[in-house]
N, C-alpha and C. Protein backbone atom coordinates (compact mmCIF):
# COMPACT_ATOMS: atom_id res chain seq x y z
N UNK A 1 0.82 -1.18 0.00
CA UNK A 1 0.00 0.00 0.00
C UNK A 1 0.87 1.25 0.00
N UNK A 2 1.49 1.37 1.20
CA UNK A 2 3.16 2.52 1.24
C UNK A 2 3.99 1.68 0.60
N UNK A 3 4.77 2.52 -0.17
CA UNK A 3 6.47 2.15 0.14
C UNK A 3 7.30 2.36 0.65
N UNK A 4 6.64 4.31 0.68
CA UNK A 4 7.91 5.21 1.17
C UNK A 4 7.60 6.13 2.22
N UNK A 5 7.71 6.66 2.76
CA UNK A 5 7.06 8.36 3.55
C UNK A 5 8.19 8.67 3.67
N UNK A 6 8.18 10.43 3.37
CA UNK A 6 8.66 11.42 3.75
C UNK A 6 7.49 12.57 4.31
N UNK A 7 8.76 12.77 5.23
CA UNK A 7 7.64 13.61 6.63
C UNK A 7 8.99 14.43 7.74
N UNK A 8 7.74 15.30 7.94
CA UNK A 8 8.46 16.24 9.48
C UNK A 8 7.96 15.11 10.54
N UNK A 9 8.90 14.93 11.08
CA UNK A 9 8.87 14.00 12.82
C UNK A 9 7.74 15.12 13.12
N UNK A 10 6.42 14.32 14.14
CA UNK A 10 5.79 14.99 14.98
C UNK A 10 5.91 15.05 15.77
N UNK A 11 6.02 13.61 16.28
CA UNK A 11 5.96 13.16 17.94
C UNK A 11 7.19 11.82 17.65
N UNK A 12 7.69 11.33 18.81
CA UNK A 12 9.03 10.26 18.82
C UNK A 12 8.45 9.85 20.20
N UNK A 13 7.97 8.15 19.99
CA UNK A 13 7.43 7.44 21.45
C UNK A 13 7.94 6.19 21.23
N UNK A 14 8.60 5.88 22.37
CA UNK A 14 9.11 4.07 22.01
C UNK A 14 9.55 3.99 20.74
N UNK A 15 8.91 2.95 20.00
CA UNK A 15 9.13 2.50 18.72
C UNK A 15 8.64 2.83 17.98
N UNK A 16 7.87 4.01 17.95
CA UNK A 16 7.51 4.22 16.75
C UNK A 16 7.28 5.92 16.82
N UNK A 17 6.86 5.97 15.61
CA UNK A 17 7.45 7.49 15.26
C UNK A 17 6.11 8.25 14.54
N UNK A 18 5.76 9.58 14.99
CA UNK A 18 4.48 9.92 13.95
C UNK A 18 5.16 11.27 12.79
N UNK A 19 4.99 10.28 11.74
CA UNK A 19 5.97 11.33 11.00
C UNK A 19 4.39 12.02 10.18
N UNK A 20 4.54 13.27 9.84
CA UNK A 20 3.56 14.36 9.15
C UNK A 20 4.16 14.46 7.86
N UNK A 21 3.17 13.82 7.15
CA UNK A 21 3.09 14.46 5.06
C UNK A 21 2.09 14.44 5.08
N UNK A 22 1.93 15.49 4.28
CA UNK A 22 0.61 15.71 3.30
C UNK A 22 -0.60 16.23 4.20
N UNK A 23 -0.31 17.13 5.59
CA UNK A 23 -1.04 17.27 6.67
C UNK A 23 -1.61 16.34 7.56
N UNK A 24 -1.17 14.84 7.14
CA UNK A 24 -1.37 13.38 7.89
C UNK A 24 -0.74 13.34 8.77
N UNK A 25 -1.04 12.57 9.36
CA UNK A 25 0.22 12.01 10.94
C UNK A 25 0.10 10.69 10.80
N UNK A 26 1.10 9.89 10.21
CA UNK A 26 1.21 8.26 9.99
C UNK A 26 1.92 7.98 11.18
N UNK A 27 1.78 7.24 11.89
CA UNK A 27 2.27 6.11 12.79
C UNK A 27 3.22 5.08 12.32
N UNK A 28 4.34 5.11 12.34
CA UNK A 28 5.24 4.42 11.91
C UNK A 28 5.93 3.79 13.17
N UNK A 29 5.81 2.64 12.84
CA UNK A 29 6.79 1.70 13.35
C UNK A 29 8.12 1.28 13.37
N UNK A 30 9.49 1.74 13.90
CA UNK A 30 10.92 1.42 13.25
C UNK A 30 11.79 0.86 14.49
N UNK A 31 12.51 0.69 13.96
CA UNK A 31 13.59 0.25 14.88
C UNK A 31 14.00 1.19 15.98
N UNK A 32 14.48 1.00 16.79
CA UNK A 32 15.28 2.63 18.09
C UNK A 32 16.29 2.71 17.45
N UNK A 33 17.33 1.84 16.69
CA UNK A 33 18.17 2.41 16.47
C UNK A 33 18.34 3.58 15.28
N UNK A 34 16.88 3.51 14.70
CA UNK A 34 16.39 4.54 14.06
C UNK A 34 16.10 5.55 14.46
N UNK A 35 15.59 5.44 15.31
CA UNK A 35 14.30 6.40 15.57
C UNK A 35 15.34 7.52 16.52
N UNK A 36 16.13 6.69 17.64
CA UNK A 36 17.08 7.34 18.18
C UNK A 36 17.83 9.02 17.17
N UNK A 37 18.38 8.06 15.97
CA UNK A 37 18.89 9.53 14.78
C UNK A 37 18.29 10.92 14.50
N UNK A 38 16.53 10.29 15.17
CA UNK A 38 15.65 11.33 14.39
C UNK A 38 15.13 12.45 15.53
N UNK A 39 14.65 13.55 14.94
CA UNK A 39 14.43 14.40 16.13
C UNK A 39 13.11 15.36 15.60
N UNK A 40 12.14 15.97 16.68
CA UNK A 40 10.94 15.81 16.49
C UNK A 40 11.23 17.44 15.48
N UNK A 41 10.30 17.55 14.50
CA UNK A 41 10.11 19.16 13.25
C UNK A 41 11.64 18.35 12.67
N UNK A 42 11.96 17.40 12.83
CA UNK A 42 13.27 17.18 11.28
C UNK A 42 12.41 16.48 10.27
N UNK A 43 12.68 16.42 8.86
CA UNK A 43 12.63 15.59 8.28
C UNK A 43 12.99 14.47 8.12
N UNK A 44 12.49 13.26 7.90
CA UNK A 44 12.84 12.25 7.83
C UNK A 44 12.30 11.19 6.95
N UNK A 45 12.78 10.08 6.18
CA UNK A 45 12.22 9.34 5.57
C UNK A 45 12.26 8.05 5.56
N UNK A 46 11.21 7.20 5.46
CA UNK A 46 11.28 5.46 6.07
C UNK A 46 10.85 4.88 4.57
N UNK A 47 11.78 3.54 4.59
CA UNK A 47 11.08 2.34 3.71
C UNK A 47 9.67 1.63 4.24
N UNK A 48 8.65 1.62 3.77
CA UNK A 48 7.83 1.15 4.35
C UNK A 48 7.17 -0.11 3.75
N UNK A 49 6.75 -0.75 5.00
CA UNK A 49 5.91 -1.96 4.71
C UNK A 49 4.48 -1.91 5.66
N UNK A 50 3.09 -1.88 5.03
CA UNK A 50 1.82 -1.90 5.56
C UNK A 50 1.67 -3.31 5.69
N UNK A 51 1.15 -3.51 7.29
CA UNK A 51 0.49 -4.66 7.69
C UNK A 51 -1.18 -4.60 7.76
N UNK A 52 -1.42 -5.09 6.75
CA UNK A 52 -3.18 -5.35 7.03
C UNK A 52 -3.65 -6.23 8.00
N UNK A 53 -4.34 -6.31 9.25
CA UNK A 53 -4.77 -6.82 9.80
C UNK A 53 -6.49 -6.61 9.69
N UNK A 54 -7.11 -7.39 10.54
CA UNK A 54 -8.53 -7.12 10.37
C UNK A 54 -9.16 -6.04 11.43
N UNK A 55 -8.05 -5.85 12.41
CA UNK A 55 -8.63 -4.82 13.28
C UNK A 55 -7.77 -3.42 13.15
N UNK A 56 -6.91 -3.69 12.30
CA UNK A 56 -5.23 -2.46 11.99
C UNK A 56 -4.67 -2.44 10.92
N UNK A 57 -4.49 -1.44 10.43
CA UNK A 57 -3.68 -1.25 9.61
C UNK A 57 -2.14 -0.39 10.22
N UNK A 58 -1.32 -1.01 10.19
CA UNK A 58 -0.08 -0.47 10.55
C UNK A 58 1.70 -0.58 9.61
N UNK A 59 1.78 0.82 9.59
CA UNK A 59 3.17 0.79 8.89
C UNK A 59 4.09 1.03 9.41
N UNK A 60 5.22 -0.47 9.12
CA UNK A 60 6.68 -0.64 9.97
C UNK A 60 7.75 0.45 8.58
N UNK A 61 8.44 1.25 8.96
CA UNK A 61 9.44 1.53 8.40
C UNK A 61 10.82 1.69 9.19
N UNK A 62 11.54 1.51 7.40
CA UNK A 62 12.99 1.08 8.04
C UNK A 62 13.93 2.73 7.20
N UNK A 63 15.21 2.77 7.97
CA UNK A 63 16.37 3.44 7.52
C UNK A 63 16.76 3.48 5.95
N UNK A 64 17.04 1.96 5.61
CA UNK A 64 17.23 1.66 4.35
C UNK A 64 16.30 0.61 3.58
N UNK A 65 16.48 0.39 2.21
CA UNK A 65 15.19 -0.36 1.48
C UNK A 65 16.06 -2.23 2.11
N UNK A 66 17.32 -1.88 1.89
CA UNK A 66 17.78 -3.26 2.88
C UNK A 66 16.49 -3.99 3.80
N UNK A 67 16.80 -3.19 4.85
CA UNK A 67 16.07 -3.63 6.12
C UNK A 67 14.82 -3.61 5.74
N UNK A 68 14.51 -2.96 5.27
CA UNK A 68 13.00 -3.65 4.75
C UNK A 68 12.75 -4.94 3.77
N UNK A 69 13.87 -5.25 3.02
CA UNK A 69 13.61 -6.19 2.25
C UNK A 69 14.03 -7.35 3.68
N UNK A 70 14.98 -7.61 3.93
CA UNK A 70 15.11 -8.49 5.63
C UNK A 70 13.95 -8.50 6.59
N UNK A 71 13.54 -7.65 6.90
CA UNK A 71 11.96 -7.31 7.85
C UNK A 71 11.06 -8.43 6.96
N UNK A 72 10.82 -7.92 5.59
CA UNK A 72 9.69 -8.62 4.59
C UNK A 72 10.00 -9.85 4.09
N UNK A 73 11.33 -10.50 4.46
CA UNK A 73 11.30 -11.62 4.27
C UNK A 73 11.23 -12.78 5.53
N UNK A 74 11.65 -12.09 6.82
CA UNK A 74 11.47 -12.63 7.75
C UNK A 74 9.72 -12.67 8.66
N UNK A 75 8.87 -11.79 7.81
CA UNK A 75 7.56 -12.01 7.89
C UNK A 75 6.99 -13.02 7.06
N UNK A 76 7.70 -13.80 6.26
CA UNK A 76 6.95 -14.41 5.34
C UNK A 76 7.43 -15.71 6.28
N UNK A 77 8.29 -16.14 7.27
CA UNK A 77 8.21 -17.09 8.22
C UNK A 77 7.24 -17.40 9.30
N UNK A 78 6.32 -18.85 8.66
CA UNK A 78 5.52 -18.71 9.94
C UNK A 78 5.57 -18.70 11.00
N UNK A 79 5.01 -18.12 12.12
CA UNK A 79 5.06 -17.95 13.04
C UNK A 79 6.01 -16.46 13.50
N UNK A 80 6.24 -15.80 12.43
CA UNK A 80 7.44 -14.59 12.67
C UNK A 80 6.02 -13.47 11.98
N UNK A 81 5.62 -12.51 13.31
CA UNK A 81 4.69 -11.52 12.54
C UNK A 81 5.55 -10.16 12.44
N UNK A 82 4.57 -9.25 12.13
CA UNK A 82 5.58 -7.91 12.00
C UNK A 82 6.20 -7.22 12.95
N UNK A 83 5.63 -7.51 14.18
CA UNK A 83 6.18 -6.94 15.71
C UNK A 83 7.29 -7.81 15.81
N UNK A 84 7.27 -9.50 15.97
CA UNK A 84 8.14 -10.27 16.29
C UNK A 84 9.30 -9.80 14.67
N UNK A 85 9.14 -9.95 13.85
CA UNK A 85 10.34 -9.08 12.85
C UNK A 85 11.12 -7.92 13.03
N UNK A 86 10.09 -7.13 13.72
CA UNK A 86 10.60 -5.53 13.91
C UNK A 86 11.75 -5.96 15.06
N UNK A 87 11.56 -6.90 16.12
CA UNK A 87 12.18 -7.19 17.06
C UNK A 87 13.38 -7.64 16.36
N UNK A 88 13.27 -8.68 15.81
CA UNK A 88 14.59 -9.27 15.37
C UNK A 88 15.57 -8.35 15.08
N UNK A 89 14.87 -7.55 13.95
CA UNK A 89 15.80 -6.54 12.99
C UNK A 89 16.52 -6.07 13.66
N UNK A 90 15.81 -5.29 15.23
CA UNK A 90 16.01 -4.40 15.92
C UNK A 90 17.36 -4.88 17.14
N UNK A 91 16.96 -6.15 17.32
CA UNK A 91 18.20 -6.97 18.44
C UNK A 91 19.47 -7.08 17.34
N UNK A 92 19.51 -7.85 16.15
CA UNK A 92 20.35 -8.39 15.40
C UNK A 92 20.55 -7.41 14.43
N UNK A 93 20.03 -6.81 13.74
CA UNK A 93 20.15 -6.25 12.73
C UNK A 93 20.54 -7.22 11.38
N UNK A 94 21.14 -5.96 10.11
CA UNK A 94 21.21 -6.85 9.00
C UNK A 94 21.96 -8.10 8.71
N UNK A 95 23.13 -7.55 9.06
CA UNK A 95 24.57 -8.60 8.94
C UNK A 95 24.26 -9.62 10.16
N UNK A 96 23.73 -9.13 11.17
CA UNK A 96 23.80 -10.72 11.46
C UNK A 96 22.86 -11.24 11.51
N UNK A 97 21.67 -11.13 10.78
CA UNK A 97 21.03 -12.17 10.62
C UNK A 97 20.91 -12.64 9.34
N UNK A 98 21.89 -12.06 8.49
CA UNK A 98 22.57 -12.31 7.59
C UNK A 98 23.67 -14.04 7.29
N UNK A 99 24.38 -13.81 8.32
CA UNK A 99 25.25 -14.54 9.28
C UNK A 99 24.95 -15.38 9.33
N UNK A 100 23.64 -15.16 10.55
CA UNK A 100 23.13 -16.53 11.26
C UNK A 100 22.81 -17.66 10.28
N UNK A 101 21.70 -16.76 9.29
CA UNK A 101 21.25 -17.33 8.10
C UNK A 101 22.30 -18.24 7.12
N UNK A 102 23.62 -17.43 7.25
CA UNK A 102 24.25 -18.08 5.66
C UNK A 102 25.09 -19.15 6.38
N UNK A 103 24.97 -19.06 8.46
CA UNK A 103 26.08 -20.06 8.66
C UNK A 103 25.22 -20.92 9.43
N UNK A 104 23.72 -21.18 9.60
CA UNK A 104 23.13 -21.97 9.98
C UNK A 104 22.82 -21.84 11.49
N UNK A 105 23.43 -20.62 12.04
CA UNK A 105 23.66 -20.92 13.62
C UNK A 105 22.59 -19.87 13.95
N UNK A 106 21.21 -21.03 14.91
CA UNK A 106 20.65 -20.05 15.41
C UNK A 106 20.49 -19.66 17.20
N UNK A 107 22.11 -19.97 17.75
CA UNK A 107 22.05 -18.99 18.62
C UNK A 107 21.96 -17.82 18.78
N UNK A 108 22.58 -17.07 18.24
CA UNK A 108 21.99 -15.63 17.96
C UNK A 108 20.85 -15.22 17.90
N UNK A 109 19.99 -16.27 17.49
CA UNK A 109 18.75 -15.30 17.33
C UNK A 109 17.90 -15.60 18.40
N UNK A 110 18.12 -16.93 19.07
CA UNK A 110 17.11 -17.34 20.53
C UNK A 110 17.56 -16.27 21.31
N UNK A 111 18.47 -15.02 21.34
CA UNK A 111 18.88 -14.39 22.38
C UNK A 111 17.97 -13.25 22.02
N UNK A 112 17.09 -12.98 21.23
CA UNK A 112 15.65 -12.31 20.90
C UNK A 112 14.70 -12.54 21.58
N UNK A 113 14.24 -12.12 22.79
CA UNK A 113 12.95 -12.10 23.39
C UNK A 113 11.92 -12.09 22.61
N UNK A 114 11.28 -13.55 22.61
CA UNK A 114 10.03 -14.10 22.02
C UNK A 114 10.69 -15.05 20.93
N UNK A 115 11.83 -15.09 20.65
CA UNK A 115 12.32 -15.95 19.47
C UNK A 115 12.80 -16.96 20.31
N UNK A 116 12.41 -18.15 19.99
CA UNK A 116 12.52 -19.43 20.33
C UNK A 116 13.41 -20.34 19.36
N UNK A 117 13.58 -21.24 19.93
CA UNK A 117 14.90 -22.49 19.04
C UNK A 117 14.17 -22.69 17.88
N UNK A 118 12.55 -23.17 18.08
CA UNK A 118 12.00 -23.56 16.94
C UNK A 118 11.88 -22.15 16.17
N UNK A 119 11.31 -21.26 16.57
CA UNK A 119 11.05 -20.23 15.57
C UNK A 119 12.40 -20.01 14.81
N UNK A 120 13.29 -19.93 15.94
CA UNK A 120 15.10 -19.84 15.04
C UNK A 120 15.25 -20.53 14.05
N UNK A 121 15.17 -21.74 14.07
CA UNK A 121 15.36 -22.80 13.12
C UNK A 121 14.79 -22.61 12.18
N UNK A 122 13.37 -22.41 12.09
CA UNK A 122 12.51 -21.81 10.68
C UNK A 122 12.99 -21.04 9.73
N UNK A 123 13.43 -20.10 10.93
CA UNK A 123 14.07 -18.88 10.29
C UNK A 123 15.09 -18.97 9.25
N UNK A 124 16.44 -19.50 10.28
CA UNK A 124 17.53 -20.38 9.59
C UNK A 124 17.17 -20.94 7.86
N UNK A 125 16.38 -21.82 8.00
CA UNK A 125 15.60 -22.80 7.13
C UNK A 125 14.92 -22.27 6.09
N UNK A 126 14.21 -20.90 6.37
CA UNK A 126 13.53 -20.99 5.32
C UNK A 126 14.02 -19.43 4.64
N UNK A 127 14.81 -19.16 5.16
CA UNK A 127 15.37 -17.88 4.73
C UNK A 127 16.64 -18.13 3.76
N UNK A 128 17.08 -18.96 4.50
CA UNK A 128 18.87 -19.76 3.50
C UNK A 128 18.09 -19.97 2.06
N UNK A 129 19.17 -19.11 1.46
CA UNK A 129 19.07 -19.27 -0.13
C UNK A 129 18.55 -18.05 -0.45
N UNK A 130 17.61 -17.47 -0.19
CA UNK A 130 16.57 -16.18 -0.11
C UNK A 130 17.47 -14.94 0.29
N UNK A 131 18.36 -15.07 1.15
CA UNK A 131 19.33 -13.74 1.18
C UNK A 131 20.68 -14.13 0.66
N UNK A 132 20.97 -13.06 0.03
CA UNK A 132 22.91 -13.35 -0.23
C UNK A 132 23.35 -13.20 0.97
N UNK A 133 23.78 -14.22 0.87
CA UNK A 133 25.11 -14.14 2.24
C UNK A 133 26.30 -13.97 2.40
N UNK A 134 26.95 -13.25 3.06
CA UNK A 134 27.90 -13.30 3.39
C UNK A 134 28.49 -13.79 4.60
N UNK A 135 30.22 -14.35 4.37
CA UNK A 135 30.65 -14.91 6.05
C UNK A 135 31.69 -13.73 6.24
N UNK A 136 31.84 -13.69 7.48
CA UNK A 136 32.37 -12.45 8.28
C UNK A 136 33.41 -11.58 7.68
N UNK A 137 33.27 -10.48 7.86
CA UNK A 137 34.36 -9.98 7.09
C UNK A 137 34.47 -9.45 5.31
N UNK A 138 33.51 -10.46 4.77
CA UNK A 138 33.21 -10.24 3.42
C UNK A 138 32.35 -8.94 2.86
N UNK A 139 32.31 -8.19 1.84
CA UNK A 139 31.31 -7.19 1.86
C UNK A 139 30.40 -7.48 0.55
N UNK A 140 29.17 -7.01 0.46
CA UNK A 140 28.55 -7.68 -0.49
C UNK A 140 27.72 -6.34 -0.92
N UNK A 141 27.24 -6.05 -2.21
CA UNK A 141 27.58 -4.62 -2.64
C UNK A 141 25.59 -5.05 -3.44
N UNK A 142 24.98 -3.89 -3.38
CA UNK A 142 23.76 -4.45 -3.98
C UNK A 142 23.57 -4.86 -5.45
N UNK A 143 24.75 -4.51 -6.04
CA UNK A 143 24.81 -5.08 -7.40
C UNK A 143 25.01 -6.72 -6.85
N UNK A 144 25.96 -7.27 -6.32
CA UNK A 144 25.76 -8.27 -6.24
C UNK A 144 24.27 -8.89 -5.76
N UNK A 145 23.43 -8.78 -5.14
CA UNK A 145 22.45 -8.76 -4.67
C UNK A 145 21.06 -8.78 -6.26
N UNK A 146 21.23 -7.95 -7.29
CA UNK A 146 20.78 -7.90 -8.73
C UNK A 146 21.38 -9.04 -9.58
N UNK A 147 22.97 -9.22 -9.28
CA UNK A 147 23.24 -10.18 -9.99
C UNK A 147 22.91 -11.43 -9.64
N UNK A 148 22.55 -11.92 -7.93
CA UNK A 148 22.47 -12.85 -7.53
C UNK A 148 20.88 -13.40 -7.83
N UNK A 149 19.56 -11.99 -7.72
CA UNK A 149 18.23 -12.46 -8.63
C UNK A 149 18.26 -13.12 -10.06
N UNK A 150 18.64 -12.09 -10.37
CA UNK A 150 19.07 -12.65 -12.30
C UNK A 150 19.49 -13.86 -12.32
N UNK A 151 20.79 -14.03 -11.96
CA UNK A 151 20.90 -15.84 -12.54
C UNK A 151 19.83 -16.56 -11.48
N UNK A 152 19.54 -16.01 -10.41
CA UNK A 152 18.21 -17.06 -9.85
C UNK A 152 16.94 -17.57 -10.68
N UNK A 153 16.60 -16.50 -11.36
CA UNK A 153 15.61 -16.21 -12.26
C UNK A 153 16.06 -17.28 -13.45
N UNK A 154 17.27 -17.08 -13.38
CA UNK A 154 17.81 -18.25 -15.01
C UNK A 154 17.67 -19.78 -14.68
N UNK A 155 17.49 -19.88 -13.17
CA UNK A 155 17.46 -21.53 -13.33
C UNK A 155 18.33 -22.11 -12.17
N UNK A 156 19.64 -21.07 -12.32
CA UNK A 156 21.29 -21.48 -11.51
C UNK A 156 20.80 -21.87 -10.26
N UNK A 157 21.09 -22.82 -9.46
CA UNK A 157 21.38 -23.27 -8.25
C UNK A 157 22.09 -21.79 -7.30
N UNK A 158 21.71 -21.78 -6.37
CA UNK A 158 21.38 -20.54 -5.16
C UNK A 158 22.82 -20.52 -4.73
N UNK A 159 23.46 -21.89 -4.50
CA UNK A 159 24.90 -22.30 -3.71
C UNK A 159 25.98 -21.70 -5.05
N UNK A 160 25.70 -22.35 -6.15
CA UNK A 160 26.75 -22.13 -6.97
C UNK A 160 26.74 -20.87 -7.97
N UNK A 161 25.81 -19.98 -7.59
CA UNK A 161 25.67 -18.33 -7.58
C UNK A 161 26.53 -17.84 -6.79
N UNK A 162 25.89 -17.97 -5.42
CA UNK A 162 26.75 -17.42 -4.59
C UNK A 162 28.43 -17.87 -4.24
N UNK A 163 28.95 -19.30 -4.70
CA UNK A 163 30.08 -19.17 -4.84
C UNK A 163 30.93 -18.18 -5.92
N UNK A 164 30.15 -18.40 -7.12
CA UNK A 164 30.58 -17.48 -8.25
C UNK A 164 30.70 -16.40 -7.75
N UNK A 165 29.79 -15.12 -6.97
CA UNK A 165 29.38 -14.35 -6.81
C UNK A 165 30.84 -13.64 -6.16
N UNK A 166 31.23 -14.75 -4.77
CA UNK A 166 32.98 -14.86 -4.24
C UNK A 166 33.94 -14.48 -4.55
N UNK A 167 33.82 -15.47 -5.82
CA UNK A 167 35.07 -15.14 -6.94
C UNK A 167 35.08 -14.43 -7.84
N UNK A 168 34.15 -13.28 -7.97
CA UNK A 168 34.20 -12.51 -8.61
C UNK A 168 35.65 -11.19 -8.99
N UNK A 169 36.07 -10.92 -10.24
CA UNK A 169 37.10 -10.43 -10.04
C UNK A 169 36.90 -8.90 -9.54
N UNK A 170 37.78 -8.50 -8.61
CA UNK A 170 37.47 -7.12 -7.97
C UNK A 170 37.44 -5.95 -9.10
N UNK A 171 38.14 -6.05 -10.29
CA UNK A 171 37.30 -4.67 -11.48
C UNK A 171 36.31 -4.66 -12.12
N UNK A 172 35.42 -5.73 -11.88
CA UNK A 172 34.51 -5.57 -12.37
C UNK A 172 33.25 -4.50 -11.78
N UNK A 173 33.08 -4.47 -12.69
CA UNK A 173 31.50 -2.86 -12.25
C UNK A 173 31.01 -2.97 -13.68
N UNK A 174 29.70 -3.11 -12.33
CA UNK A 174 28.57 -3.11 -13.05
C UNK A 174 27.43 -3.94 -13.23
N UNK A 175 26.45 -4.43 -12.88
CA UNK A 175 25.17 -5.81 -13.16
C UNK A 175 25.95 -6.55 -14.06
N UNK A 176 25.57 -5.70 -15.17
CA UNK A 176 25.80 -6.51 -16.32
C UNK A 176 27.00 -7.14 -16.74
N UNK A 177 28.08 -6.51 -16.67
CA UNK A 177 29.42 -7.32 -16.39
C UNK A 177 29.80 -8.45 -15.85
N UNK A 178 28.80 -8.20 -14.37
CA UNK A 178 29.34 -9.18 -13.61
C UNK A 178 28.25 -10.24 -14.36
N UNK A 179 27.19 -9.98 -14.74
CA UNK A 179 26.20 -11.30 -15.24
C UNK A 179 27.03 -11.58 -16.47
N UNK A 180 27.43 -11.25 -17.03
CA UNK A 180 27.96 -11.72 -18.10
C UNK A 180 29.10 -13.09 -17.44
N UNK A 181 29.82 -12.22 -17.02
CA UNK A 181 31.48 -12.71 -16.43
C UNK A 181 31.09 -14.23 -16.19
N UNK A 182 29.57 -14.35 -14.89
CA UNK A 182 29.30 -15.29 -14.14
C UNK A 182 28.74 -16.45 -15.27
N UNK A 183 27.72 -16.28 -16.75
CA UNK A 183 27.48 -16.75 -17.47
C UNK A 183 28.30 -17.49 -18.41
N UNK A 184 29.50 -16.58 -18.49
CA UNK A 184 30.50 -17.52 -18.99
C UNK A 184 31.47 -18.69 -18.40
N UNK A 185 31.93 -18.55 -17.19
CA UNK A 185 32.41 -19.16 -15.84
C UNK A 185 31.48 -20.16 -15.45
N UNK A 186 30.27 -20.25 -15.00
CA UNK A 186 29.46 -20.71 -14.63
C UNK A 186 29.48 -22.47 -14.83
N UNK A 187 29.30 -22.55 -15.80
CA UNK A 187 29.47 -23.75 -16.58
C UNK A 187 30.89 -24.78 -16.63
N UNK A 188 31.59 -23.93 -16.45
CA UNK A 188 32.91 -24.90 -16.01
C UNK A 188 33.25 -25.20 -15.20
């Protein structure tokens, strides 16, 4: 329904934030470590995601379109709703549940109030493959992230993307380069 708001901060309570456009006052939902940056008559702007419920309509926004794509994929785990997501994001953030995800380990995330072994494990489970991952230390650039849909879209196996993705040579720039590069490589 949203994607985006831009707005003057009205009010700043807990977790969420009433940002003013268009003479509205939306209720936004974000992280503290957001919300903390922001200060009330500044401007500010959130990625947003609307939760339809039958008694609410409520919009979580994030800092970057990142964290919202992480938030919106960790809602699509059952038993993980948009409060219990906002939480995650908010304890762990991107990279490591990034991490957890690409290295299977879900201690990290039982240390989330309300996240449980089983809910962890889901998580783990049904998220692997669905985010590029990286292991510690590595940096992963959103072109890679375009290149890693595209050959998904072609068919390629998720594992042997993302190894390619590794070995990619460091001058390359650009989507298309690197899809090319990986199309030719790929196969051998």
């Amino acid at each position: 329904m949203f994607g985006h708001i831009t707005g003057k901060i009205f009010d700043l309570k807990g977790t969420k934030a009433i940002v003013k456009a268009g003479g509205i006052g939306f209720v936004v939902y974000s992280t503290p470590s957001y919300l903390a940056k922001l200060k009330t008559d500044q401007e500010a702007s959130f990625w947003t995601h609307t939760a339809v419920r039958e008694t609410a309509i409520d919009l979580y926004g994030f800092e970057t379109e990142e964290e919202l794509r992480i938030f919106e994929l960790l809602i699509t785990v059952s038993g993980v709703g948009p409060k219990s997501g906002l939480a995650i994001l908010s304890v762990a953030g991107v990279k490591s549940i990034e991490e957890a995800v690409g290295s299977g380990d879900t201690s990290s995330l039982t240390k989330i109030s309300g996240i449980g072994r089983k809910t962890a494990e889901k998580i783990v489970l049904e998220l692997n493959g669905k985010l590029v991952t990286t292991r510690k230390g590595e940096s992963r650039t959103s072109e890679d992230v375009d290149v890693f849909e595209a050959l998904k879209s072609l068919g390629y196996r998720e594992r042997d993307i993302q190894e390619t993705i590794k070995k990619l040579p460091k001058d390359l720039e650009g989507t298309n380069e690197k899809i090319k590069y990986i199309l030719k490589n790929l196969g051998q």
